[in-house]
PDB file of N, CA and C in Angstrom:
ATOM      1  N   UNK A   1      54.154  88.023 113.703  1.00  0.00           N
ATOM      2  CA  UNK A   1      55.397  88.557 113.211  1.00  0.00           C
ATOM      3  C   UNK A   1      56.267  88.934 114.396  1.00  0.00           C
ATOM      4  N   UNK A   2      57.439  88.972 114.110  1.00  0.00           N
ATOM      5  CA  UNK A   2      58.310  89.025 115.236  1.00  0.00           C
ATOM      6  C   UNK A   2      59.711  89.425 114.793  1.00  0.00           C
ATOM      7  N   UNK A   3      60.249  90.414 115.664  1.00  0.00           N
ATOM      8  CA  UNK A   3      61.979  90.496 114.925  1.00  0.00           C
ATOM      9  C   UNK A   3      63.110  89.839 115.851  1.00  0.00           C
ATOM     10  N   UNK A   4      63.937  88.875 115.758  1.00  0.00           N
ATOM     11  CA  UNK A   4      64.648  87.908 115.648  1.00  0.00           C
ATOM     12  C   UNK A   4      65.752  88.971 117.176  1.00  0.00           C
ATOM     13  N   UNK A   5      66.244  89.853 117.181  1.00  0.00           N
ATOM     14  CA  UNK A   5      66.269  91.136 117.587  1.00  0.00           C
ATOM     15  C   UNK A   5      66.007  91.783 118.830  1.00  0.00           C
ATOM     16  N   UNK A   6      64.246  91.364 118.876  1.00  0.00           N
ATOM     17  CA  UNK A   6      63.886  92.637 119.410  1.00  0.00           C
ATOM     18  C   UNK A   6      64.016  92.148 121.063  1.00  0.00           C
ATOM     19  N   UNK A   7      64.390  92.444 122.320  1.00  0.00           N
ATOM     20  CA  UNK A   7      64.109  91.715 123.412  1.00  0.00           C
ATOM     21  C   UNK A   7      62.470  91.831 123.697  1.00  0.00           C
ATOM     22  N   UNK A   8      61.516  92.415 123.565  1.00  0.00           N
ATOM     23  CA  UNK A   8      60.186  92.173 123.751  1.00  0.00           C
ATOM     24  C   UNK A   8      59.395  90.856 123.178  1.00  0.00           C
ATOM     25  N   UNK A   9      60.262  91.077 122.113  1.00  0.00           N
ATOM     26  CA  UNK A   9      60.050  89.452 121.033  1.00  0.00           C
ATOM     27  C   UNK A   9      60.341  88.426 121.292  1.00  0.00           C
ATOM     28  N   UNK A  10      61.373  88.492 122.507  1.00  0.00           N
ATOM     29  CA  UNK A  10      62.141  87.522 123.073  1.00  0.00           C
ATOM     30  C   UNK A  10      61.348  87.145 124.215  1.00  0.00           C
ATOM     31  N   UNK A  11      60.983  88.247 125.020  1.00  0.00           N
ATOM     32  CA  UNK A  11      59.960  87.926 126.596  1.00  0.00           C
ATOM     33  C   UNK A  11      58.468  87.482 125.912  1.00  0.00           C
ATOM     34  N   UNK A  12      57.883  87.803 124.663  1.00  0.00           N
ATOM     35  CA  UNK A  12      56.922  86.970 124.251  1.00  0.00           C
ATOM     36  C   UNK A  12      57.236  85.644 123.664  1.00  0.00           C
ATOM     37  N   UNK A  13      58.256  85.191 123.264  1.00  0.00           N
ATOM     38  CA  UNK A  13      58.650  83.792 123.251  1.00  0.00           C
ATOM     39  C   UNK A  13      59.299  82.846 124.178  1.00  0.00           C
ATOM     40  N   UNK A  14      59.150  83.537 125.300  1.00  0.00           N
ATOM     41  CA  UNK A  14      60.055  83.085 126.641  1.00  0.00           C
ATOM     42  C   UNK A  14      61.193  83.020 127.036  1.00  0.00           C
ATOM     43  N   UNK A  15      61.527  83.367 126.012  1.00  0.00           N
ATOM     44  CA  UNK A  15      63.397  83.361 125.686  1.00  0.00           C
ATOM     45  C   UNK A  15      64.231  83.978 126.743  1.00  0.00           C
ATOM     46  N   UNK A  16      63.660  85.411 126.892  1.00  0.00           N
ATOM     47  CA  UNK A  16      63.888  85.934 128.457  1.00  0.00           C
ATOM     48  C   UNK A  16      62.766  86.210 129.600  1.00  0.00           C
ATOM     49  N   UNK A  17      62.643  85.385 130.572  1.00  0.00           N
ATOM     50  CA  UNK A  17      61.763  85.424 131.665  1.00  0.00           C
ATOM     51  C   UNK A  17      61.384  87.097 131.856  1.00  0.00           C
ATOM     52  N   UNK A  18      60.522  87.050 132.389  1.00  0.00           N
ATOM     53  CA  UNK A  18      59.433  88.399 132.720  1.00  0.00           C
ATOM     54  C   UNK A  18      58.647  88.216 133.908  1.00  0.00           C
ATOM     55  N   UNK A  19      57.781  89.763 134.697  1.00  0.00           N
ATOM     56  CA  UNK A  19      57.091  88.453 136.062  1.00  0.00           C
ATOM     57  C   UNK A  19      55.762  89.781 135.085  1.00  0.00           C
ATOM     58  N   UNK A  20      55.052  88.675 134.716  1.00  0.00           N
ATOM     59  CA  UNK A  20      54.070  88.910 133.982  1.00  0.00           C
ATOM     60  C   UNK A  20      52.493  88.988 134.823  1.00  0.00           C
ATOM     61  N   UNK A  21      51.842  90.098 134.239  1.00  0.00           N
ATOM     62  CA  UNK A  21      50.834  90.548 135.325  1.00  0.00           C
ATOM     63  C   UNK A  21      49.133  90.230 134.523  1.00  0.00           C
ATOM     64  N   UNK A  22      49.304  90.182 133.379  1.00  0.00           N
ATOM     65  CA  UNK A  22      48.316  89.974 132.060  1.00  0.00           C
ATOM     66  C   UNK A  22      48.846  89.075 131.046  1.00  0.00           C
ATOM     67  N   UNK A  23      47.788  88.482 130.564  1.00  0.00           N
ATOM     68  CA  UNK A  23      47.876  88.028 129.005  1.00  0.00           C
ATOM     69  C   UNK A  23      46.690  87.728 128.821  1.00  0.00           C
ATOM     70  N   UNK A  24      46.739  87.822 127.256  1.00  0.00           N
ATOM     71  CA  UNK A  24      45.530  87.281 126.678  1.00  0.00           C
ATOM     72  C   UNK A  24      46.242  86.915 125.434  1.00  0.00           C
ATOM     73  N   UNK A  25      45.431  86.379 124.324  1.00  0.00           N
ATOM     74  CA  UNK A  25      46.229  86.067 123.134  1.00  0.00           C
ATOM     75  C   UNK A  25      46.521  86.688 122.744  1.00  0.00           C
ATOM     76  N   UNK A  26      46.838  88.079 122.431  1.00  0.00           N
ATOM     77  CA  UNK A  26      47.300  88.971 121.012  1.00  0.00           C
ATOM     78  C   UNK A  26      48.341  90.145 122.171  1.00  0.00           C
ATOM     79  N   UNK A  27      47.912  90.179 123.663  1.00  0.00           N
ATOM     80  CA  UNK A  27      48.999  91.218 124.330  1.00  0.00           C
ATOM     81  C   UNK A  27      49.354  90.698 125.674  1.00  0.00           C
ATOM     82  N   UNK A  28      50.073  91.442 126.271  1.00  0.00           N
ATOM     83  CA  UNK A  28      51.016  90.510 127.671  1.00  0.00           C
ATOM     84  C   UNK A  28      51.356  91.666 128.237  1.00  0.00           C
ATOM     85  N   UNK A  29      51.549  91.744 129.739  1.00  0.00           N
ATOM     86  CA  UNK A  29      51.448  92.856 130.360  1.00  0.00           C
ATOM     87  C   UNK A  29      52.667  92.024 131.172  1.00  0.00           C
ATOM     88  N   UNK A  30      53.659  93.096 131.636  1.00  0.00           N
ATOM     89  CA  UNK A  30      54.775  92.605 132.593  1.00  0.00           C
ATOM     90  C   UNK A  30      55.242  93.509 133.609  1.00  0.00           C
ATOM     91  N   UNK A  31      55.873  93.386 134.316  1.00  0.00           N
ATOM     92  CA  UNK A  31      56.501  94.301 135.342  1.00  0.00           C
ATOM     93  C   UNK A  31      58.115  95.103 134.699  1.00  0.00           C
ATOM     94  N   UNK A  32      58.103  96.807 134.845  1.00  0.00           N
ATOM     95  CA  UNK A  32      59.150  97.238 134.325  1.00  0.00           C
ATOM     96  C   UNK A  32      60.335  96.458 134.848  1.00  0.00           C
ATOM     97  N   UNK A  33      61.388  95.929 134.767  1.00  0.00           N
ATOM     98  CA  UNK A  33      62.824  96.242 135.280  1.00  0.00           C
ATOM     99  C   UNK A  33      63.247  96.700 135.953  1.00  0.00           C
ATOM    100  N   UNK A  34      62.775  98.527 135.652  1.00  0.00           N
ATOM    101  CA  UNK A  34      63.487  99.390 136.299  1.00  0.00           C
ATOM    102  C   UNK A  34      62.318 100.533 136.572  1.00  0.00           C
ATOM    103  N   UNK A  35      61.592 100.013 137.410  1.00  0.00           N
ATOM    104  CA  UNK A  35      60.294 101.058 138.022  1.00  0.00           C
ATOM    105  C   UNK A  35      60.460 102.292 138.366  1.00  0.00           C
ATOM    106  N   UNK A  36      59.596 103.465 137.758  1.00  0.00           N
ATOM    107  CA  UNK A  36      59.729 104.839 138.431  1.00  0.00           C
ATOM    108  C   UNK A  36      58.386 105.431 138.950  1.00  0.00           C
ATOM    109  N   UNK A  37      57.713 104.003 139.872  1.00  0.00           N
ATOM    110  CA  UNK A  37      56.472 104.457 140.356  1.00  0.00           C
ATOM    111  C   UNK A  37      56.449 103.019 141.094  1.00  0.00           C
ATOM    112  N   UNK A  38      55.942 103.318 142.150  1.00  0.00           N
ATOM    113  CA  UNK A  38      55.159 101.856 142.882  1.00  0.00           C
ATOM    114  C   UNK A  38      54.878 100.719 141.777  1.00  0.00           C
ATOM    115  N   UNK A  39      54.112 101.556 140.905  1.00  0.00           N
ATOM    116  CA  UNK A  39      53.227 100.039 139.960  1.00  0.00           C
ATOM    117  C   UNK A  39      53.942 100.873 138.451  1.00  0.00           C
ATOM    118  N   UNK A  40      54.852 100.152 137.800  1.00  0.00           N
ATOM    119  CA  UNK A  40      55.012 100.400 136.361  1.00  0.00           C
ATOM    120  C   UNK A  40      55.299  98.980 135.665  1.00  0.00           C
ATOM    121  N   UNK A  41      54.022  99.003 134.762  1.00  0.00           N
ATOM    122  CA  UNK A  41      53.907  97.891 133.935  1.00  0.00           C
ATOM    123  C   UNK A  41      53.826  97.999 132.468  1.00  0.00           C
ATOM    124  N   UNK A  42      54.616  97.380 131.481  1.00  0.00           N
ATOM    125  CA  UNK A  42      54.446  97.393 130.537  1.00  0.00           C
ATOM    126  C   UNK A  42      53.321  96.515 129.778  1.00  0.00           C
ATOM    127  N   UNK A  43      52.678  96.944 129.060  1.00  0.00           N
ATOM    128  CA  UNK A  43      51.693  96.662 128.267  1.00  0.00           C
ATOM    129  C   UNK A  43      52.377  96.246 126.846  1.00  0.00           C
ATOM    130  N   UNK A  44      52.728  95.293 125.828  1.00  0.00           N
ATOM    131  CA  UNK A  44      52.813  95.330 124.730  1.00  0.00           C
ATOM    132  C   UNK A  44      52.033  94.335 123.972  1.00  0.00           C
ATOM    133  N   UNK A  45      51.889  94.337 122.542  1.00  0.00           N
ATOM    134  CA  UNK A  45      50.991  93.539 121.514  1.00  0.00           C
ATOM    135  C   UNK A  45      52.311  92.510 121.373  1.00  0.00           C
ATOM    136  N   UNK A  46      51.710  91.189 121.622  1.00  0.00           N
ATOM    137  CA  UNK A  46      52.681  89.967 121.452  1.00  0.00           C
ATOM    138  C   UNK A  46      53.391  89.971 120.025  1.00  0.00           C
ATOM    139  N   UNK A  47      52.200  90.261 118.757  1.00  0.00           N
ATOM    140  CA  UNK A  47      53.241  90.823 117.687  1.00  0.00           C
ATOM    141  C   UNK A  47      53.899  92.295 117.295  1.00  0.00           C
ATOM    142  N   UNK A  48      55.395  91.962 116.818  1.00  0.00           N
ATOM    143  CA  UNK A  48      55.702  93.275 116.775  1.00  0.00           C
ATOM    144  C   UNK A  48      55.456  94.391 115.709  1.00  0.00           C
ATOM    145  N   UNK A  49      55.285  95.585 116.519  1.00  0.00           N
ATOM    146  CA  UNK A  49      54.802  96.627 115.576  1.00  0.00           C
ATOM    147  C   UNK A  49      56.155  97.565 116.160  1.00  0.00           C
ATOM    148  N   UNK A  50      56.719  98.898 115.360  1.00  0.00           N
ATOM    149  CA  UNK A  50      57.916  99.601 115.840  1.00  0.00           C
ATOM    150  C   UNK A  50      57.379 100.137 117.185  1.00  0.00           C
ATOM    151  N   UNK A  51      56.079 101.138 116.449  1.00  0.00           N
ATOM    152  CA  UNK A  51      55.711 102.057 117.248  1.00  0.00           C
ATOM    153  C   UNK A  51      54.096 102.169 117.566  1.00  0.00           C
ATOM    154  N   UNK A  52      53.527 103.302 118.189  1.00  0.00           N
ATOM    155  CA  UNK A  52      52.351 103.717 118.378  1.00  0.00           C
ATOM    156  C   UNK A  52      51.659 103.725 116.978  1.00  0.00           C
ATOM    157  N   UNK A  53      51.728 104.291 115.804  1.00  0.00           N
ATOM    158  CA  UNK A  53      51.942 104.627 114.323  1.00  0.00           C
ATOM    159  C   UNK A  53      51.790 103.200 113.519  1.00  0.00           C
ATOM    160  N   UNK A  54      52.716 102.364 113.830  1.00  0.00           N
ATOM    161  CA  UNK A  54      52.898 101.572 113.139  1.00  0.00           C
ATOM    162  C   UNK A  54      51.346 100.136 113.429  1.00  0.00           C
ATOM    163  N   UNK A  55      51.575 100.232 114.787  1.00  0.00           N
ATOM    164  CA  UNK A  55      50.154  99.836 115.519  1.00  0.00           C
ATOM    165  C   UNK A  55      48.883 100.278 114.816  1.00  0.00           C
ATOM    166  N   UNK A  56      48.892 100.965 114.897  1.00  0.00           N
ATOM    167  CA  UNK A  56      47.261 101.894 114.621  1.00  0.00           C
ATOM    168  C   UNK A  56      47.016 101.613 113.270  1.00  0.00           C
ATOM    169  N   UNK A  57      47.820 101.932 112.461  1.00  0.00           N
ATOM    170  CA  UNK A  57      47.747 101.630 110.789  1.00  0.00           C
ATOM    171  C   UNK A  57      47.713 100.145 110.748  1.00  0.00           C
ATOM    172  N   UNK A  58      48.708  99.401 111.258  1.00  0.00           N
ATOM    173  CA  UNK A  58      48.391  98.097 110.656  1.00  0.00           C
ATOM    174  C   UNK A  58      47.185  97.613 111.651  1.00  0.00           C
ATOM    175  N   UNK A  59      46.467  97.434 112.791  1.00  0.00           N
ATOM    176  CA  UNK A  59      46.211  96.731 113.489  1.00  0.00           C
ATOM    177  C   UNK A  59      44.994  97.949 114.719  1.00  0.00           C
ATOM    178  N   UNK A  60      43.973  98.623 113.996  1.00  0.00           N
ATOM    179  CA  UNK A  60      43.472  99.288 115.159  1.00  0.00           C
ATOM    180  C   UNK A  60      42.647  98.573 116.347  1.00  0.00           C
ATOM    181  N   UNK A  61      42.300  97.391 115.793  1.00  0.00           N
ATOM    182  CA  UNK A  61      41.515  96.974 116.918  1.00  0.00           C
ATOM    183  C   UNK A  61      42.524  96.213 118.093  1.00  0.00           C
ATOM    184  N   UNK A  62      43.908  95.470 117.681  1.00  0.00           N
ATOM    185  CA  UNK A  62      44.605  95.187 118.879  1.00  0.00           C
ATOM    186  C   UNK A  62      45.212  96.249 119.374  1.00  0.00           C
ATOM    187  N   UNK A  63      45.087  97.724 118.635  1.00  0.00           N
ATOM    188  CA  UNK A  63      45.780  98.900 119.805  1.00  0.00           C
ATOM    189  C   UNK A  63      44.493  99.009 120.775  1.00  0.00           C
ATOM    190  N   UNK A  64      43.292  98.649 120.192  1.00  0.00           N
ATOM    191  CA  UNK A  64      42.125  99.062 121.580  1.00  0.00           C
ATOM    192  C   UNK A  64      42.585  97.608 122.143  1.00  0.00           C
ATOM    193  N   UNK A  65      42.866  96.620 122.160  1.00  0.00           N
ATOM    194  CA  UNK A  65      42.737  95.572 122.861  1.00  0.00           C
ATOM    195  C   UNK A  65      44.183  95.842 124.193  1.00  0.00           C
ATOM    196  N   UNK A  66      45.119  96.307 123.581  1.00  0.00           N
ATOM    197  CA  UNK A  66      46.333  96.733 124.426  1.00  0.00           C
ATOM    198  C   UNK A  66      45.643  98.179 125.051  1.00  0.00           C
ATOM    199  N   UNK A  67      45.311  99.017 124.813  1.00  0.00           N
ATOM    200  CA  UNK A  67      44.261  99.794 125.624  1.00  0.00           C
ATOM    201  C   UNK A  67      43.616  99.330 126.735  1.00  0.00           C
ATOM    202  N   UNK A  68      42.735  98.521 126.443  1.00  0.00           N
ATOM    203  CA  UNK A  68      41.599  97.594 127.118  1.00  0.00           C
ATOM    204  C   UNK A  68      42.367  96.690 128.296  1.00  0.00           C
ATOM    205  N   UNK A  69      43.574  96.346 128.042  1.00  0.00           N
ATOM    206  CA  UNK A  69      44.560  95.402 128.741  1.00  0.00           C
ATOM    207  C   UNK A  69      45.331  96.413 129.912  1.00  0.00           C
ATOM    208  N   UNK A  70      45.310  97.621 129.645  1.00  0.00           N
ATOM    209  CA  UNK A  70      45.885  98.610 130.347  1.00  0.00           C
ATOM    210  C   UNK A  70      45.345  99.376 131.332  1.00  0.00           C
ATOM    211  N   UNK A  71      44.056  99.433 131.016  1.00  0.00           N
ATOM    212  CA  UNK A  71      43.059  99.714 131.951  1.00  0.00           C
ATOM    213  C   UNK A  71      42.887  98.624 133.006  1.00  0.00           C
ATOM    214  N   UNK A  72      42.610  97.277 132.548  1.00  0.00           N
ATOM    215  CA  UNK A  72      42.282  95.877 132.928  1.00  0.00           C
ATOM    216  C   UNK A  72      43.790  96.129 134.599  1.00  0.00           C
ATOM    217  N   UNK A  73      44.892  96.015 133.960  1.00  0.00           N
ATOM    218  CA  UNK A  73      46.154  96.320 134.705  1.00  0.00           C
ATOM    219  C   UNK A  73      45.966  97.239 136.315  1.00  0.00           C
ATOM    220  N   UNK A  74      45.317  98.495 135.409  1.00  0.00           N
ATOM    221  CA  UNK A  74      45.414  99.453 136.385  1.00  0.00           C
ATOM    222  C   UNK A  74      44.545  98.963 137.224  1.00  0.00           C
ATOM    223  N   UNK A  75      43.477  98.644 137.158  1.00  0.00           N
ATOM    224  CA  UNK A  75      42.894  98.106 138.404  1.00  0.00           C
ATOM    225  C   UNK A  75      42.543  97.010 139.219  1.00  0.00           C
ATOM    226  N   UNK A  76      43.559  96.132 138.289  1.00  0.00           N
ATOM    227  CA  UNK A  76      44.621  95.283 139.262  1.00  0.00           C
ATOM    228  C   UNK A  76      45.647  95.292 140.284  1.00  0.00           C
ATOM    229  N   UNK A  77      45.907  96.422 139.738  1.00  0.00           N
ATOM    230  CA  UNK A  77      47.199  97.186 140.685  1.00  0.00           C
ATOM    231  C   UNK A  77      46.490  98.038 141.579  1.00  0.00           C
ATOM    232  N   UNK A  78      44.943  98.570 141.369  1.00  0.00           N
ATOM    233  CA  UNK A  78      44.565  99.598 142.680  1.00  0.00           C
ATOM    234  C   UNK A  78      44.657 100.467 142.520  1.00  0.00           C
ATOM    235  N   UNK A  79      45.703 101.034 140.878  1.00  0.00           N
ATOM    236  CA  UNK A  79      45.694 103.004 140.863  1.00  0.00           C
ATOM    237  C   UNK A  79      44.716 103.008 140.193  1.00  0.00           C
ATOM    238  N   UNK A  80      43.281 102.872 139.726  1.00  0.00           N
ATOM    239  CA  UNK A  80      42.527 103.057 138.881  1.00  0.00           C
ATOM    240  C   UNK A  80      41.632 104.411 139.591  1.00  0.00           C
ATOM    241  N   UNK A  81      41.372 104.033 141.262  1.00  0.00           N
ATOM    242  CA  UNK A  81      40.621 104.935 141.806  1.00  0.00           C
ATOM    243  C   UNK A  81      41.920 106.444 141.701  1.00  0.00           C
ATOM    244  N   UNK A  82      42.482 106.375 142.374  1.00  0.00           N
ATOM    245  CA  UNK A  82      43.368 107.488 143.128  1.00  0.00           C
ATOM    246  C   UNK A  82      44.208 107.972 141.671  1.00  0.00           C
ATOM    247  N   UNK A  83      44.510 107.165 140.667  1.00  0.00           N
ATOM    248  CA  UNK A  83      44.722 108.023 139.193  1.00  0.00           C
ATOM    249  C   UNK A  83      46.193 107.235 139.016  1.00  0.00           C
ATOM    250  N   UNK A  84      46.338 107.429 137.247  1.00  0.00           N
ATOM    251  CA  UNK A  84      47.721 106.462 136.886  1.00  0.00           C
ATOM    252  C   UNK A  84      48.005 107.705 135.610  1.00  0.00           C
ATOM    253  N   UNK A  85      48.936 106.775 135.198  1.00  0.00           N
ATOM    254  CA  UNK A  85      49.906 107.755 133.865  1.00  0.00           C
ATOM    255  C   UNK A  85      49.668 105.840 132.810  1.00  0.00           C
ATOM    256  N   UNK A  86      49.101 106.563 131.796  1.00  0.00           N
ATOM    257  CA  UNK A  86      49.506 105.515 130.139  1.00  0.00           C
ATOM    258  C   UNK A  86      50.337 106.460 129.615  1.00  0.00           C
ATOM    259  N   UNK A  87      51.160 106.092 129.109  1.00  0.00           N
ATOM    260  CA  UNK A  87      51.877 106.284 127.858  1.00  0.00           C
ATOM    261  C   UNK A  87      53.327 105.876 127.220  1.00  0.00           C
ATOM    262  N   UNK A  88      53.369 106.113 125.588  1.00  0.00           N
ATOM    263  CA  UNK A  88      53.598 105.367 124.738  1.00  0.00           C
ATOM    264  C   UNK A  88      55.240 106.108 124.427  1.00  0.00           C
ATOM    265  N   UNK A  89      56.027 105.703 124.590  1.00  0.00           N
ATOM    266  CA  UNK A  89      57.364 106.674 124.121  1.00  0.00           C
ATOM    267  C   UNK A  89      57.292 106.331 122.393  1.00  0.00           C
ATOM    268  N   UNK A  90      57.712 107.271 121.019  1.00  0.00           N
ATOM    269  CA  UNK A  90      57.667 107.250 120.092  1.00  0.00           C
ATOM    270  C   UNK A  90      58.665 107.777 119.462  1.00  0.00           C
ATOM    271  N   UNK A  91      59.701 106.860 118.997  1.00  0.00           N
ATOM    272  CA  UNK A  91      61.134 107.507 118.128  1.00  0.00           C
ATOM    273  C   UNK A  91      61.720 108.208 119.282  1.00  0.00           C
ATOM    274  N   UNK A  92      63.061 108.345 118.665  1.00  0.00           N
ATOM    275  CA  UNK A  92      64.252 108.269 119.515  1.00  0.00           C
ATOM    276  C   UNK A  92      63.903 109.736 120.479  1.00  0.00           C
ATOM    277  N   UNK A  93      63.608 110.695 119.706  1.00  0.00           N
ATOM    278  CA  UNK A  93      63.094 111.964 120.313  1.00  0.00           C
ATOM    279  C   UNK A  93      62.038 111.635 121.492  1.00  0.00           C
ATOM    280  N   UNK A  94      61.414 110.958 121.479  1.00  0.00           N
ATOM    281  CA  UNK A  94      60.459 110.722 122.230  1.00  0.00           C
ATOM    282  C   UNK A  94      60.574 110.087 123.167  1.00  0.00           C
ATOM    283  N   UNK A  95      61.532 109.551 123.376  1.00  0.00           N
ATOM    284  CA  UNK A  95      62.246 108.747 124.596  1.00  0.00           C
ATOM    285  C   UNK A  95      62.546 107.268 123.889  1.00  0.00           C
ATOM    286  N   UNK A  96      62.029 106.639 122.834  1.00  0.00           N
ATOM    287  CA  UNK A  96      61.526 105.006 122.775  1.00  0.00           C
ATOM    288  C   UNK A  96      63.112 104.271 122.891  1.00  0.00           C
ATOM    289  N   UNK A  97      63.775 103.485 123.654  1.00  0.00           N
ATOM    290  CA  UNK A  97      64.679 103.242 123.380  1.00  0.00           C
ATOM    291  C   UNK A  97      64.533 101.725 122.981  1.00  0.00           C
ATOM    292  N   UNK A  98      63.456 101.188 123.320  1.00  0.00           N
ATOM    293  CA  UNK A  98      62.952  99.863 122.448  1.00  0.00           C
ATOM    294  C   UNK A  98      61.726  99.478 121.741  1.00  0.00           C
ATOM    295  N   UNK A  99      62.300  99.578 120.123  1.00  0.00           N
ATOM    296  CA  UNK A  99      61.730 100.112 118.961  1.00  0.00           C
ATOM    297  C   UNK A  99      60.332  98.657 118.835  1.00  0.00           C
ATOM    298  N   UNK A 100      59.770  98.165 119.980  1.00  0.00           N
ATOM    299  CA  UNK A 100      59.077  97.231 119.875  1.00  0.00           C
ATOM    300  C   UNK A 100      57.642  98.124 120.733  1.00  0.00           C
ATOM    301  N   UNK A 101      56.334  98.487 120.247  1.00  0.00           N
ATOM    302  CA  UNK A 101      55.453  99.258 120.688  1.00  0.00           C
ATOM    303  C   UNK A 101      55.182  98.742 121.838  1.00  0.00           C
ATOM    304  N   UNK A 102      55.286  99.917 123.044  1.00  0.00           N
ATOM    305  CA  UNK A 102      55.023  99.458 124.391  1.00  0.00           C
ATOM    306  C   UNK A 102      54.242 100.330 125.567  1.00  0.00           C
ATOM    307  N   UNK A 103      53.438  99.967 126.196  1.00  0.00           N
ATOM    308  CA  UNK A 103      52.559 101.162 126.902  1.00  0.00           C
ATOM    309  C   UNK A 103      53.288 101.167 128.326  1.00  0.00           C
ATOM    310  N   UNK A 104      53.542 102.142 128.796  1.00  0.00           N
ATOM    311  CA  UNK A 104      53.633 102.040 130.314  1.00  0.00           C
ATOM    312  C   UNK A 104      52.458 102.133 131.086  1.00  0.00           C
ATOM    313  N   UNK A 105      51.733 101.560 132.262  1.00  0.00           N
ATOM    314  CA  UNK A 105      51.082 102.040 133.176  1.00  0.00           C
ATOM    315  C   UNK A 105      52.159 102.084 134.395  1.00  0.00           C
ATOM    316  N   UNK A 106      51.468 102.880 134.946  1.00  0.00           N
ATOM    317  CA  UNK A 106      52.334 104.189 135.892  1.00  0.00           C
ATOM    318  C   UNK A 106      51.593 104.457 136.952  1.00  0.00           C
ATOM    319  N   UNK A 107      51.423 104.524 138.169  1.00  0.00           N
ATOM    320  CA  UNK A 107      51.184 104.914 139.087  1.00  0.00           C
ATOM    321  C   UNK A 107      51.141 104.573 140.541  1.00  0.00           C
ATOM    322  N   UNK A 108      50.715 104.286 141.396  1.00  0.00           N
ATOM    323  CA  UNK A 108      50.744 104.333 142.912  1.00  0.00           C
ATOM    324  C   UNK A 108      51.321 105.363 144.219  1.00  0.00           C
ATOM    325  N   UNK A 109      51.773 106.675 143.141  1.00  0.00           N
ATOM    326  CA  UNK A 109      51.833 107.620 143.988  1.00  0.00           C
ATOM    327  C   UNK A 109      51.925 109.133 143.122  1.00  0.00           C
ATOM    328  N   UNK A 110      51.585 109.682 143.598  1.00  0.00           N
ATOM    329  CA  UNK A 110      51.295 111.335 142.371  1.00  0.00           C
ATOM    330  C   UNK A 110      52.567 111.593 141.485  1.00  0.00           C
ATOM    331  N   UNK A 111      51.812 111.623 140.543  1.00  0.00           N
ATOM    332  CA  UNK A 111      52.894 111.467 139.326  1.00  0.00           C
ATOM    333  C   UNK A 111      53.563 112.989 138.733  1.00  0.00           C
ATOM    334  N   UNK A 112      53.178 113.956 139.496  1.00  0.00           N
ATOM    335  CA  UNK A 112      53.564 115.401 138.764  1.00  0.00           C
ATOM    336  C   UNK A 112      53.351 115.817 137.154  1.00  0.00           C
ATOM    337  N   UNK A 113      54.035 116.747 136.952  1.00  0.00           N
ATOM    338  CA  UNK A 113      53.569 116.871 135.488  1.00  0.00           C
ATOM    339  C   UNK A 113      54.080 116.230 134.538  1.00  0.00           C
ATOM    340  N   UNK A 114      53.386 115.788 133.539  1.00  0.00           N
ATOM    341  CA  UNK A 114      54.284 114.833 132.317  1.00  0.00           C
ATOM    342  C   UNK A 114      55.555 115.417 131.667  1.00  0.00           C
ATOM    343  N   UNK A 115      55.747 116.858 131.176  1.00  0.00           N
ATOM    344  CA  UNK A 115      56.508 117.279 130.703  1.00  0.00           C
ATOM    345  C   UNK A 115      57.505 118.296 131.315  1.00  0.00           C
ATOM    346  N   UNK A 116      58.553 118.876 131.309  1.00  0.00           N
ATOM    347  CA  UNK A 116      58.703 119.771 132.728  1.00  0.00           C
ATOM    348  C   UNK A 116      58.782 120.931 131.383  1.00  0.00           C
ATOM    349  N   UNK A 117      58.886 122.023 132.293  1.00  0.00           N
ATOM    350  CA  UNK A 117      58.501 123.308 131.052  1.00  0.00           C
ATOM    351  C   UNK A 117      59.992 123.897 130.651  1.00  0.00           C
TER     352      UNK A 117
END
């Protein structure tokens, strides 16, 4: 499934080039755009789901497989020893500004605290 729409939908159909770091059949791992760490890579499930939520309910075993792909990433990239940041932005509050479910891995230099107080 796929939305006509979405640009993630588009870099899994090739439509817009990506410099891609993973794949396997069901997820694809790419390089951010616009990096806020040495190594930030997106992780997403080739089909689209909105969110984290929408993933899990329809599909739990490809959220462990995009899991599994994220880990796989990180220690490709080398932050696996010295430590990384996963995570998932969710609805507009939450940062997501593209409604296509997507993991960040994050790291290659100390990441401070996730939230500021």
């Amino acid at each position: 499934m796929t939305d006509a729409d979405c640009i993630f939908c588009k870099i899994v159909a090739g439509d817009i080039p990506s410099t891609q770091v993973r794949e396997t059949e069901r997820v694809i791992a790419f390089r951010d755009l616009y990096p806020k760490a040495p190594t930030h890579v997106l992780v997403i499930p080739k089909d689209h789901y909105a969110n984290v939520a929408e993933l899990a309910a329809a599909d739990p075993a490809l959220a462990g497989e995009v899991l599994a792909v994220a880990a796989e990433v990180a220690a490709a990239e080398g932050v696996d020893g010295p430590g990384w940041r996963l995570f998932a932005n969710t609805g507009a509050d939450g940062g997501q500004d593209v409604f296509h479910v997507h993991f960040h891995v994050v790291g290659g230099k100390p990441l401070g605290p996730m939230v500021a107080a």
